[in-house]
C-alpha atoms as a PDB file:
ATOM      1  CA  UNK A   1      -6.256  25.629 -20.582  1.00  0.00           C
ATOM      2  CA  UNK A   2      -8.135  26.017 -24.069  1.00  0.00           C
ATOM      3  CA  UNK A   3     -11.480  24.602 -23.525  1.00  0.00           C
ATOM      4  CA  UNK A   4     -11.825  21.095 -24.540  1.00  0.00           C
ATOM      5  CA  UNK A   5      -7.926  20.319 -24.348  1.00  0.00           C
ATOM      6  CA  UNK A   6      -6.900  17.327 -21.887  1.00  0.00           C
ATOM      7  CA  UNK A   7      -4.156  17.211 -20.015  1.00  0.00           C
ATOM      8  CA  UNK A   8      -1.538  14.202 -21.425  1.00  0.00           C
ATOM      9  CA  UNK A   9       1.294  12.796 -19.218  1.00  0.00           C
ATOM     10  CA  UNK A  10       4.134  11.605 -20.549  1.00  0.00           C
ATOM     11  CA  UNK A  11       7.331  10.241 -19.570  1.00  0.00           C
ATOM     12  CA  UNK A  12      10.512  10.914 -22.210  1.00  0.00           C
ATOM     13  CA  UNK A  13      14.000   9.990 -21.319  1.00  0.00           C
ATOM     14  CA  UNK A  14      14.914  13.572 -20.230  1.00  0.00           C
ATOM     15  CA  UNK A  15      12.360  13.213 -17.673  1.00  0.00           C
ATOM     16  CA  UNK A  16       8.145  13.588 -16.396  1.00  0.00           C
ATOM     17  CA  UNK A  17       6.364  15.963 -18.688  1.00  0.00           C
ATOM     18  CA  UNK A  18       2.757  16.757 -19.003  1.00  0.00           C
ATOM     19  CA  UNK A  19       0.996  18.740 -22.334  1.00  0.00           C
ATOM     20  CA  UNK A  20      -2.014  19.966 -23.425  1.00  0.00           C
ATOM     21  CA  UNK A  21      -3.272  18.496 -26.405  1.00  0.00           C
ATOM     22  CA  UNK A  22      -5.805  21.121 -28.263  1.00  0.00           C
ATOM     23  CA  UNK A  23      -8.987  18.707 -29.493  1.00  0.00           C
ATOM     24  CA  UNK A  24      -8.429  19.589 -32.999  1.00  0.00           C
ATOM     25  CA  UNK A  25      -4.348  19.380 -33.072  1.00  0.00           C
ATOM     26  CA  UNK A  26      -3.397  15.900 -33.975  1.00  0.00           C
ATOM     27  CA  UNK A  27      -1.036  14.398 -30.485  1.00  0.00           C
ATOM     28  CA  UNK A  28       2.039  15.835 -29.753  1.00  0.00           C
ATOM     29  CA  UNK A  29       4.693  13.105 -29.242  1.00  0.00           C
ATOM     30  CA  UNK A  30       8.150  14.279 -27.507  1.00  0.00           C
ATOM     31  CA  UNK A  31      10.802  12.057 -28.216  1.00  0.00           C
ATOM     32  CA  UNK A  32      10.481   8.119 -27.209  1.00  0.00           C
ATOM     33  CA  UNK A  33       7.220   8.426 -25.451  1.00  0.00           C
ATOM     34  CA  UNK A  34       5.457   6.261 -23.333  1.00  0.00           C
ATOM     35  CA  UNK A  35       1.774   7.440 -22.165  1.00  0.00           C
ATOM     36  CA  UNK A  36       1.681   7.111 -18.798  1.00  0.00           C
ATOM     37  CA  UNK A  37       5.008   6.242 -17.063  1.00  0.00           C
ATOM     38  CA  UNK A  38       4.789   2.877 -15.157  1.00  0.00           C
ATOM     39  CA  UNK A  39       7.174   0.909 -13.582  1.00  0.00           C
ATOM     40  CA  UNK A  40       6.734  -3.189 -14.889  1.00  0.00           C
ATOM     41  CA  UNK A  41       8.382  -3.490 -11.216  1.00  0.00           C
ATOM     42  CA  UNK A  42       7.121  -1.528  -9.067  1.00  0.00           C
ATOM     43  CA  UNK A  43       3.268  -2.260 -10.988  1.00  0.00           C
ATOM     44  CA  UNK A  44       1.421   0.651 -10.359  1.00  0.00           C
ATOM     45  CA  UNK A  45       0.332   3.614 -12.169  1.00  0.00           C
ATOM     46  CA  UNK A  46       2.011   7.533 -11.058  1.00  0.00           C
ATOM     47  CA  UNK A  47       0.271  10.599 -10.252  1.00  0.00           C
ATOM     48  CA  UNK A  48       1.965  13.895 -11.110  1.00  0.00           C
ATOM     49  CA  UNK A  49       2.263  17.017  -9.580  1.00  0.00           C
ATOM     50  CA  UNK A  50       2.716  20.435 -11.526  1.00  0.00           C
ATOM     51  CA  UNK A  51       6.225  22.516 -11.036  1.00  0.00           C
ATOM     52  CA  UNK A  52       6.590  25.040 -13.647  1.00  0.00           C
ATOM     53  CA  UNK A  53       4.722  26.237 -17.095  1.00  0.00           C
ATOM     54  CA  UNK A  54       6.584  27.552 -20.184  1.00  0.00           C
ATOM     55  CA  UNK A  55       4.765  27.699 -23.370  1.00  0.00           C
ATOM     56  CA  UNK A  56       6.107  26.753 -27.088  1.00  0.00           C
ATOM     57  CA  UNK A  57       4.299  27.126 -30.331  1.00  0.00           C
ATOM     58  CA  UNK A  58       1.034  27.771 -28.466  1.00  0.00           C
ATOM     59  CA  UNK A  59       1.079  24.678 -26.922  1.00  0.00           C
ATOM     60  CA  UNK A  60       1.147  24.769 -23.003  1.00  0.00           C
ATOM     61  CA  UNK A  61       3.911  22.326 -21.748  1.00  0.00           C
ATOM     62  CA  UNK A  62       3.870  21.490 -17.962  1.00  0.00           C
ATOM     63  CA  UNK A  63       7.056  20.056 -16.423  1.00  0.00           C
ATOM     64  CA  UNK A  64       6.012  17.689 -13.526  1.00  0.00           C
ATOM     65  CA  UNK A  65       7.530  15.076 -11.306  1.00  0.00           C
ATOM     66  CA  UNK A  66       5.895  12.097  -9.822  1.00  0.00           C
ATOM     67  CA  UNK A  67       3.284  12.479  -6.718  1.00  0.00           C
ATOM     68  CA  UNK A  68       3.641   9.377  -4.633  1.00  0.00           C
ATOM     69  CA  UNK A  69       1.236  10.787  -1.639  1.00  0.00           C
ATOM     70  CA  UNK A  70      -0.653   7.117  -0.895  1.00  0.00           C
ATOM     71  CA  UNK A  71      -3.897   9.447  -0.337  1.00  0.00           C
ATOM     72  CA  UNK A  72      -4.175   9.844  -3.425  1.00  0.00           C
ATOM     73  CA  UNK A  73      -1.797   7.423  -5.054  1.00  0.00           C
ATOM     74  CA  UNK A  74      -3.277   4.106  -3.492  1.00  0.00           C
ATOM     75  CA  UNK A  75      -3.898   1.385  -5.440  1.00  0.00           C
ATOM     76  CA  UNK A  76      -6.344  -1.087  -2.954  1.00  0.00           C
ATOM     77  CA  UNK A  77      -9.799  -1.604  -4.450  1.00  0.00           C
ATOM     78  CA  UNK A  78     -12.579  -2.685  -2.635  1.00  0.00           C
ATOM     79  CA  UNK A  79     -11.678  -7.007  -2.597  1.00  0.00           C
ATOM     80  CA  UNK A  80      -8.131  -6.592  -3.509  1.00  0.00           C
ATOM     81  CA  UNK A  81      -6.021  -9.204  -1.704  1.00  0.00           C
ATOM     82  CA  UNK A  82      -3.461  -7.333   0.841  1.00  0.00           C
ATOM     83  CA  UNK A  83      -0.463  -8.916   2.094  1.00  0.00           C
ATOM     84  CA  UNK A  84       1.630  -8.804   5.155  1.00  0.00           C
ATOM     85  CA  UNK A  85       5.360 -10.536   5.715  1.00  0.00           C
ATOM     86  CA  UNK A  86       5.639 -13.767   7.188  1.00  0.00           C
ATOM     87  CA  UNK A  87       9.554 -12.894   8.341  1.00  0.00           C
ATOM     88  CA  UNK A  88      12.719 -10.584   7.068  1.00  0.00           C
ATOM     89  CA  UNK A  89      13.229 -10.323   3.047  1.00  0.00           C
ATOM     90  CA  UNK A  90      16.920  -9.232   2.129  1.00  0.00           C
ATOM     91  CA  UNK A  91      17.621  -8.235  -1.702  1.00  0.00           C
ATOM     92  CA  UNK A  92      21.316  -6.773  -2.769  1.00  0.00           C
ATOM     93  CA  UNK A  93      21.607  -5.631  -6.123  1.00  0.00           C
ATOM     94  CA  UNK A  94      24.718  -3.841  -7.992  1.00  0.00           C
ATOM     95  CA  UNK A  95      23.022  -0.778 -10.985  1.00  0.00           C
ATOM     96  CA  UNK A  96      25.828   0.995 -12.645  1.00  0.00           C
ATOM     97  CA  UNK A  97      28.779  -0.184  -9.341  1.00  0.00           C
ATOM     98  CA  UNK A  98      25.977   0.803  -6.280  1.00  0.00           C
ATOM     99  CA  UNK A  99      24.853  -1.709  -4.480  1.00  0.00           C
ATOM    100  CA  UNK A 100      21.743  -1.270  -3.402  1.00  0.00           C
ATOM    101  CA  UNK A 101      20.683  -3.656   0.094  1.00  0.00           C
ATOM    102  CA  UNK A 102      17.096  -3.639   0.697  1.00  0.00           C
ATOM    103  CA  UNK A 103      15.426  -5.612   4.056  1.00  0.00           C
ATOM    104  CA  UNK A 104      11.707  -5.687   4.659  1.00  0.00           C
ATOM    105  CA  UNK A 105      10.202  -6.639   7.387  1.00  0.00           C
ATOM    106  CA  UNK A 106       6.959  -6.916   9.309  1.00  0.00           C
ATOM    107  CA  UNK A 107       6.083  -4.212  11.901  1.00  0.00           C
ATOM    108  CA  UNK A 108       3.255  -3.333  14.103  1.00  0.00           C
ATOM    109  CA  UNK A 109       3.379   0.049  15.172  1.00  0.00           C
ATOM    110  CA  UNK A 110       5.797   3.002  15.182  1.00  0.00           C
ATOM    111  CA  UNK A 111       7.770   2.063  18.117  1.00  0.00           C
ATOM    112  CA  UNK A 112       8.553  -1.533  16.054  1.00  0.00           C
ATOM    113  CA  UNK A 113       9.576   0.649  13.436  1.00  0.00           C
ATOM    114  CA  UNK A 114      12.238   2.627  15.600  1.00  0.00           C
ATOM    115  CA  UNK A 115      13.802  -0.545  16.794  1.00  0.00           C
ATOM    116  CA  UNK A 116      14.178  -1.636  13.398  1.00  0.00           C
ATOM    117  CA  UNK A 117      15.712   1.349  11.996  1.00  0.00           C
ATOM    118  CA  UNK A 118      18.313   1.500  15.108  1.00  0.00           C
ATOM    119  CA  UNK A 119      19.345  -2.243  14.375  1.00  0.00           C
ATOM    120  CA  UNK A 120      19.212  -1.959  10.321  1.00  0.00           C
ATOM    121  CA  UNK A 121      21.163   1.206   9.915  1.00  0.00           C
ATOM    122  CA  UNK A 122      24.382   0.631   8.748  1.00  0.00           C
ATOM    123  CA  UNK A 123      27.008   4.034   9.465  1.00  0.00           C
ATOM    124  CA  UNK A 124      29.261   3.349   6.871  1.00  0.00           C
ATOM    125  CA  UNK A 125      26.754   3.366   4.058  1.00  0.00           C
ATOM    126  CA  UNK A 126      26.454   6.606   1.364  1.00  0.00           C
ATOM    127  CA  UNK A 127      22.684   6.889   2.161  1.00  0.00           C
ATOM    128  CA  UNK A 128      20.217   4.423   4.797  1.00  0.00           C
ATOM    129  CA  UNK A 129      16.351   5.204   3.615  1.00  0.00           C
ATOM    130  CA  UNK A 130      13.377   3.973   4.348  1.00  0.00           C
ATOM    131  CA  UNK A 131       9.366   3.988   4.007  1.00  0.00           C
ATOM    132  CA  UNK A 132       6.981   2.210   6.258  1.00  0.00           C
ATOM    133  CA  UNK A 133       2.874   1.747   6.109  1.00  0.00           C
ATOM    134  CA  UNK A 134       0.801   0.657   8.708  1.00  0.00           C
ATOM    135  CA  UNK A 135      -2.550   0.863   7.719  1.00  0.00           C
ATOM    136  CA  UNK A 136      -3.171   4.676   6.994  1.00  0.00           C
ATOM    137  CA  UNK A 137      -0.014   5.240   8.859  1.00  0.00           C
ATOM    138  CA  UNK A 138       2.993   6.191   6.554  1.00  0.00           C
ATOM    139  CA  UNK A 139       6.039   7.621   6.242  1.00  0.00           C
ATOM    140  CA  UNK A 140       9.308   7.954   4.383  1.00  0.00           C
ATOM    141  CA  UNK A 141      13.019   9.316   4.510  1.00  0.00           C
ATOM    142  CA  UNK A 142      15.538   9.887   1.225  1.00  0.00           C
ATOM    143  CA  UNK A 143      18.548  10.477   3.711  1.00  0.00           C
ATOM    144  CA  UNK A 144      20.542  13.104   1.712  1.00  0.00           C
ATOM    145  CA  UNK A 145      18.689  11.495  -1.854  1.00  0.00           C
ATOM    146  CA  UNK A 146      17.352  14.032  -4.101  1.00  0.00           C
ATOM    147  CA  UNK A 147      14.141  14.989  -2.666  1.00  0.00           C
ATOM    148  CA  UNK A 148      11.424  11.720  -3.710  1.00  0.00           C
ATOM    149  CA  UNK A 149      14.006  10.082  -5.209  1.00  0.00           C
ATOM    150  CA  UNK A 150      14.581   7.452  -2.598  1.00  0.00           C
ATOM    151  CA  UNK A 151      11.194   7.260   0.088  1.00  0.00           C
ATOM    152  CA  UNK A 152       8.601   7.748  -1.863  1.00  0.00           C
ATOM    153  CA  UNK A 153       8.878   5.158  -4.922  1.00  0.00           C
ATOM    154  CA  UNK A 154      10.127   2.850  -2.019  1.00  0.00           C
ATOM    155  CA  UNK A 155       6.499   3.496  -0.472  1.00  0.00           C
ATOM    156  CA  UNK A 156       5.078   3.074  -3.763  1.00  0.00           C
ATOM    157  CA  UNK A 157       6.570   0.120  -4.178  1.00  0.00           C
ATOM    158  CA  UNK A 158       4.930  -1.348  -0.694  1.00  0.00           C
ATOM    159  CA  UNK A 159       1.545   0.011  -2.139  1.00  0.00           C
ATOM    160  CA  UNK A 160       1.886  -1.373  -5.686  1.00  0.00           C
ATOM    161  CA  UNK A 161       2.569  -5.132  -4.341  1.00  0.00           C
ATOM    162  CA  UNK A 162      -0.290  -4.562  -1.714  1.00  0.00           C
ATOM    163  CA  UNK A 163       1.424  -4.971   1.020  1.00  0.00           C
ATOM    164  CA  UNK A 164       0.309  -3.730   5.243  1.00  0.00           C
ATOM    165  CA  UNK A 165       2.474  -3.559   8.048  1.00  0.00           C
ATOM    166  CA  UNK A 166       5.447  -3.429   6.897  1.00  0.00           C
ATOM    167  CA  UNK A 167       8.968  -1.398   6.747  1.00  0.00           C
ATOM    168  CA  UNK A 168      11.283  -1.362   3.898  1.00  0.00           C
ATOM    169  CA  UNK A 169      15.123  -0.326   4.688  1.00  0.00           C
ATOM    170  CA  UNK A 170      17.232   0.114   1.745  1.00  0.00           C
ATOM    171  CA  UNK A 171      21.303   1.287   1.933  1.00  0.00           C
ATOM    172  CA  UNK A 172      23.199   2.419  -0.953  1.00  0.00           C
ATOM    173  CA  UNK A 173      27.100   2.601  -1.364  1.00  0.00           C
ATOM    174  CA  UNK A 174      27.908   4.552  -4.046  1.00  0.00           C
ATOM    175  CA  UNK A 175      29.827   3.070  -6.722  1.00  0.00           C
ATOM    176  CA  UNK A 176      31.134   6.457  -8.396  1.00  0.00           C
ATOM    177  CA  UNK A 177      28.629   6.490 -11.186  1.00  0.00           C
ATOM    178  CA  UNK A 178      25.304   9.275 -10.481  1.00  0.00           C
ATOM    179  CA  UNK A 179      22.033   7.830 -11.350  1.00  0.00           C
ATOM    180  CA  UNK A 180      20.397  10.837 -12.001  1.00  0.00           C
ATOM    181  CA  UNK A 181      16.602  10.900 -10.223  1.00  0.00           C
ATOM    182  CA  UNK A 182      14.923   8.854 -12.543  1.00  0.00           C
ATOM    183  CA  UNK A 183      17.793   6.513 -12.445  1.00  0.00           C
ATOM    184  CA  UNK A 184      17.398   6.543  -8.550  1.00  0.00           C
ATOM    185  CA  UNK A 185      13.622   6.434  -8.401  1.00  0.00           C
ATOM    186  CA  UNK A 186      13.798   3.355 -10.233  1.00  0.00           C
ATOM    187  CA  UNK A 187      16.440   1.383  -8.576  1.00  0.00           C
ATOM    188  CA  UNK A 188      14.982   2.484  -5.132  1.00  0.00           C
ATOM    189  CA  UNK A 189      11.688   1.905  -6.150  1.00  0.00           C
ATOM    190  CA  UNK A 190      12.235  -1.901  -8.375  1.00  0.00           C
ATOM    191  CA  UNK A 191      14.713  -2.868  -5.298  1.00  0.00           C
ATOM    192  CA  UNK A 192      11.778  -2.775  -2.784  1.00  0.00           C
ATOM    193  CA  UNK A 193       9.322  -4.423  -4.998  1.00  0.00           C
ATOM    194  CA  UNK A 194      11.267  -7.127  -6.204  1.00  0.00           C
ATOM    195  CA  UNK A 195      12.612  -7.643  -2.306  1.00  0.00           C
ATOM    196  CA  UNK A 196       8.681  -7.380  -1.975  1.00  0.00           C
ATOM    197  CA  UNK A 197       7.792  -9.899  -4.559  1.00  0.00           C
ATOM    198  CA  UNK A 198      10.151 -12.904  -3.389  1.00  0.00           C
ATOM    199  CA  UNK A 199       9.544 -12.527   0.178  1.00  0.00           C
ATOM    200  CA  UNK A 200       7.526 -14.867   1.808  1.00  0.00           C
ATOM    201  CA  UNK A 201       4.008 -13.524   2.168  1.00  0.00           C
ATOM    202  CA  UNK A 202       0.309 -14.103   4.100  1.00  0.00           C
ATOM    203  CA  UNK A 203      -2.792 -12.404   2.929  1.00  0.00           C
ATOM    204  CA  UNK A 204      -4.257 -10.387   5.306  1.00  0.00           C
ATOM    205  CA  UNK A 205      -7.837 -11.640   6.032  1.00  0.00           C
ATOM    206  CA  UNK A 206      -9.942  -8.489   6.945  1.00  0.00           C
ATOM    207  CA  UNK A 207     -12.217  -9.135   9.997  1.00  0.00           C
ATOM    208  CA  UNK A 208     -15.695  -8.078  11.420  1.00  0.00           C
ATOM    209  CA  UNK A 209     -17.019  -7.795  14.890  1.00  0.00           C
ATOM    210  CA  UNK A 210     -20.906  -9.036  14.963  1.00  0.00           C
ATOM    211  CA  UNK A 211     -22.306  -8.400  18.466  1.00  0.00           C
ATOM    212  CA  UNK A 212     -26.065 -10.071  19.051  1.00  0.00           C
ATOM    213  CA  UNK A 213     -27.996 -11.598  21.648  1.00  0.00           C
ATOM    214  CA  UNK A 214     -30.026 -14.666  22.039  1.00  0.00           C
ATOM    215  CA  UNK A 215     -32.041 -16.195  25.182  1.00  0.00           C
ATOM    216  CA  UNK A 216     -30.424 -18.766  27.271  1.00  0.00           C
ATOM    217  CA  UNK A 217     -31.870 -21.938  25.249  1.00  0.00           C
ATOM    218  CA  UNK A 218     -29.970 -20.959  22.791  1.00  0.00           C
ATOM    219  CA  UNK A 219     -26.599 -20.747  23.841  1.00  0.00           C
ATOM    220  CA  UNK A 220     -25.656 -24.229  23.235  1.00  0.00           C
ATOM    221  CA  UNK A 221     -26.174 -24.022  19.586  1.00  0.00           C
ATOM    222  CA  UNK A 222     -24.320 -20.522  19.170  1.00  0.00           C
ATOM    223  CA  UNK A 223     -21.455 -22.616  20.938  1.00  0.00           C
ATOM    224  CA  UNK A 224     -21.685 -25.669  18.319  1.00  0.00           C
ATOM    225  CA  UNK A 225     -21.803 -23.073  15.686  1.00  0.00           C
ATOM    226  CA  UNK A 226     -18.564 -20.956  16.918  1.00  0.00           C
ATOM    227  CA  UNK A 227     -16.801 -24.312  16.844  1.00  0.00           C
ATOM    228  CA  UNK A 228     -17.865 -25.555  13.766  1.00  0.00           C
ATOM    229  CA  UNK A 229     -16.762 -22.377  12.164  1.00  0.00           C
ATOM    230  CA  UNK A 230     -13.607 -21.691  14.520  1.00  0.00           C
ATOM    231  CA  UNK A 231     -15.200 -17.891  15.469  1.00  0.00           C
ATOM    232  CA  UNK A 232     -13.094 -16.205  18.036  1.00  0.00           C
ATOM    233  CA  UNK A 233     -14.847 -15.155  21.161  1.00  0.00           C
ATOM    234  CA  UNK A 234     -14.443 -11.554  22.258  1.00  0.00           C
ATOM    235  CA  UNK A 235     -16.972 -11.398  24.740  1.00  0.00           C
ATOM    236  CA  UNK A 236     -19.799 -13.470  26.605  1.00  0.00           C
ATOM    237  CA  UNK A 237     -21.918 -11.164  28.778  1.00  0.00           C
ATOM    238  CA  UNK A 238     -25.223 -12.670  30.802  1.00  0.00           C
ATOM    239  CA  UNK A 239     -28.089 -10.408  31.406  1.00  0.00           C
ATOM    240  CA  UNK A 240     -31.734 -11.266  32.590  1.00  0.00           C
ATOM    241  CA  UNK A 241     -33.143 -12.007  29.069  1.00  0.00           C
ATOM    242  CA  UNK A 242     -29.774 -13.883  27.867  1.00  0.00           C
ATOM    243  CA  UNK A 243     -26.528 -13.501  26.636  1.00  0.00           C
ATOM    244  CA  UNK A 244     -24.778 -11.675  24.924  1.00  0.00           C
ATOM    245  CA  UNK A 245     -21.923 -12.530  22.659  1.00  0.00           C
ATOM    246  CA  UNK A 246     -19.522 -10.586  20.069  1.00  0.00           C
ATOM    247  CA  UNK A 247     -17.765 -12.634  17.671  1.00  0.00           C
ATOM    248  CA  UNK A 248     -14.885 -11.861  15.306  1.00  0.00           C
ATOM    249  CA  UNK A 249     -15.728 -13.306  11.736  1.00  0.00           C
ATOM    250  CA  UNK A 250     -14.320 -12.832   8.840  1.00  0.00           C
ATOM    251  CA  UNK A 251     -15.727 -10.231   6.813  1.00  0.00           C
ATOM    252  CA  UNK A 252     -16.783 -12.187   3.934  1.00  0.00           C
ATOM    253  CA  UNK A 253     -18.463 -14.416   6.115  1.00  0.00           C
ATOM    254  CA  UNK A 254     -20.662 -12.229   8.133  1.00  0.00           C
ATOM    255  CA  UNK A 255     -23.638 -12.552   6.528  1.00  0.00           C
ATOM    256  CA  UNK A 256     -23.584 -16.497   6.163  1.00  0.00           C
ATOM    257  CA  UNK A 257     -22.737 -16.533   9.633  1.00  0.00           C
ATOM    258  CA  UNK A 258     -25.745 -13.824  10.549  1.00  0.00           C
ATOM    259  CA  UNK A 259     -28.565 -16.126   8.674  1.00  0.00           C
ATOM    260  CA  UNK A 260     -27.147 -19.406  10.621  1.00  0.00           C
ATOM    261  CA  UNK A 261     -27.844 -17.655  13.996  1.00  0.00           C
ATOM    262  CA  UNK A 262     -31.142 -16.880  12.215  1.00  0.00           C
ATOM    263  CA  UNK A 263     -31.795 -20.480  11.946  1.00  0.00           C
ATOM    264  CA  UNK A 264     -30.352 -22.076  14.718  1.00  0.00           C
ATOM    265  CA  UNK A 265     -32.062 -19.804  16.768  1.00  0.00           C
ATOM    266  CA  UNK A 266     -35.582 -19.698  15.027  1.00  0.00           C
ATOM    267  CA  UNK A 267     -34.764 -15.768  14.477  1.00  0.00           C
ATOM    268  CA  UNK A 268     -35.325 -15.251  18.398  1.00  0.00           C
ATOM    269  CA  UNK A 269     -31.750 -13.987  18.084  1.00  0.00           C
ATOM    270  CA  UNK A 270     -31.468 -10.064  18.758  1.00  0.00           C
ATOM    271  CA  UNK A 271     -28.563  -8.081  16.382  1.00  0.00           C
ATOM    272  CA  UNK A 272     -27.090  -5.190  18.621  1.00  0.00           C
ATOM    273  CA  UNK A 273     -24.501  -4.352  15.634  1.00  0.00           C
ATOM    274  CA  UNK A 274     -27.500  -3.621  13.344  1.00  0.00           C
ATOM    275  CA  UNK A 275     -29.510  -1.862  15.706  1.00  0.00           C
ATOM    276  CA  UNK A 276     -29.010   2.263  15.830  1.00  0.00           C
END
């Protein structure tokens, strides 16, 4: 790459291409351009990953298709609101005489997901794929789809509308009419998040496990304040200087909760979280 150059993505109707713009040529434009492909749908912004080189007119042109690997691709920021199903979301839609039948649905760990793919698949369908995420835990199937045509934007679309713990199942019946990828990566992909968007949703409250001790006189008024703030009680362990307890709080309420044991306790209370 010519020193100084940046590397532009852009998405034309033939398909993903990235270019290198030289500093002092004025931008390239290929076609009906739009910087940056993005789905309104499916609401998140696409990596790229680099498949072949050619070069024209001294200008390097890089053909590249869409990287969807949630490593990299992840949209959370530190506060954003995740979400998790509250029960089953169905979504049928008909693009060019497919019908496309998405269901989404909570699940906890693999073995849920296994279940759910025995009961959802349906044999006389052209193609049954899926994506799940659970946490850090992901994974994704295009079922005879042009490779990341099919799993990946539907695991994109789980990560663009922040959602955890869940598995999205989508069958296709071919109507006689080929999408083409893009065609596919976007029905997939828009199916899900719309199926996504309707469906009845909780956010997921993120939660912190403060362990301290305190002497015995002081137990009654950690027990007021665990009621008074409905704190879950994972353990209550007596020792010869006290007791010890380890609370589940919500994590944007550790520290208020941390300065009330302060006070209630005249700071005689002990923090075994904080201590190394």
């Amino acid at each position: 790459m010519v020193e100084g150059a940046r590397l532009e993505i852009v998405y034309t109707p033939k398909g993903y291409r990235e270019f290198e713009s030289h500093p002092l040529r004025q931008r390239q434009h290929c076609g009906d351009v739009t910087k940056i492909y993005q789905s309104a749908r499916v609401g998140r912004q696409q990596r790229y990953v680099l498949t072949r080189v050619r070069h024209h007119n001294a200008v390097s042109f890089f053909f590249a298709r869409p990287c969807y690997n949630p490593t990299i691709t992840r949209m959370g920021r530190p506060g954003s609101k995740m979400f998790e199903l509250c029960g089953e979301a169905k979504l049928e839609v008909e693009i060019k005489k497919s019908r496309f039948i998405a269901t989404c649905l909570r699940v906890g760990c693999i073995e849920d997901v296994q279940t759910a793919l025995a009961r959802l698949k349906c044999t006389d369908a052209t193609h049954n794929c899926w994506a799940y995420r659970i946490g850090e835990l992901y994974r994704f199937n295009d079922d005879g789809e042009p490779g990341g045509s099919a799993g990946r934007p539907m695991l994109a679309a789980i990560d663009g509308q922040m959602f955890d713990n869940v598995l999205a199942h989508v069958v296709r019946y071919f109507g006689g009419i080929k999408l083409g990828v893009g065609g596919l990566v976007r029905a997939y992909g828009n199916t899900v998040a719309e199926c996504l968007r309707t469906a009845n949703k909780a956010e997921i409250v993120p939660y912190e496990t403060i362990r301290f001790e305190v002497g015995f006189a002081d137990t009654y008024g950690v027990y007021g304040l665990m009621t008074e703030h409905q704190l879950t009680k994972i353990s209550e362990d007596y020792t010869a200087d006290g007791v010890q307890f380890a609370l589940s709080v919500e994590a944007a309420k550790v520290g208020e909760i941390r300065t009330l044991l302060n006070n209630i306790t005249r700071a005689r209370v002990r923090f075994l979280d904080l201590e190394g």
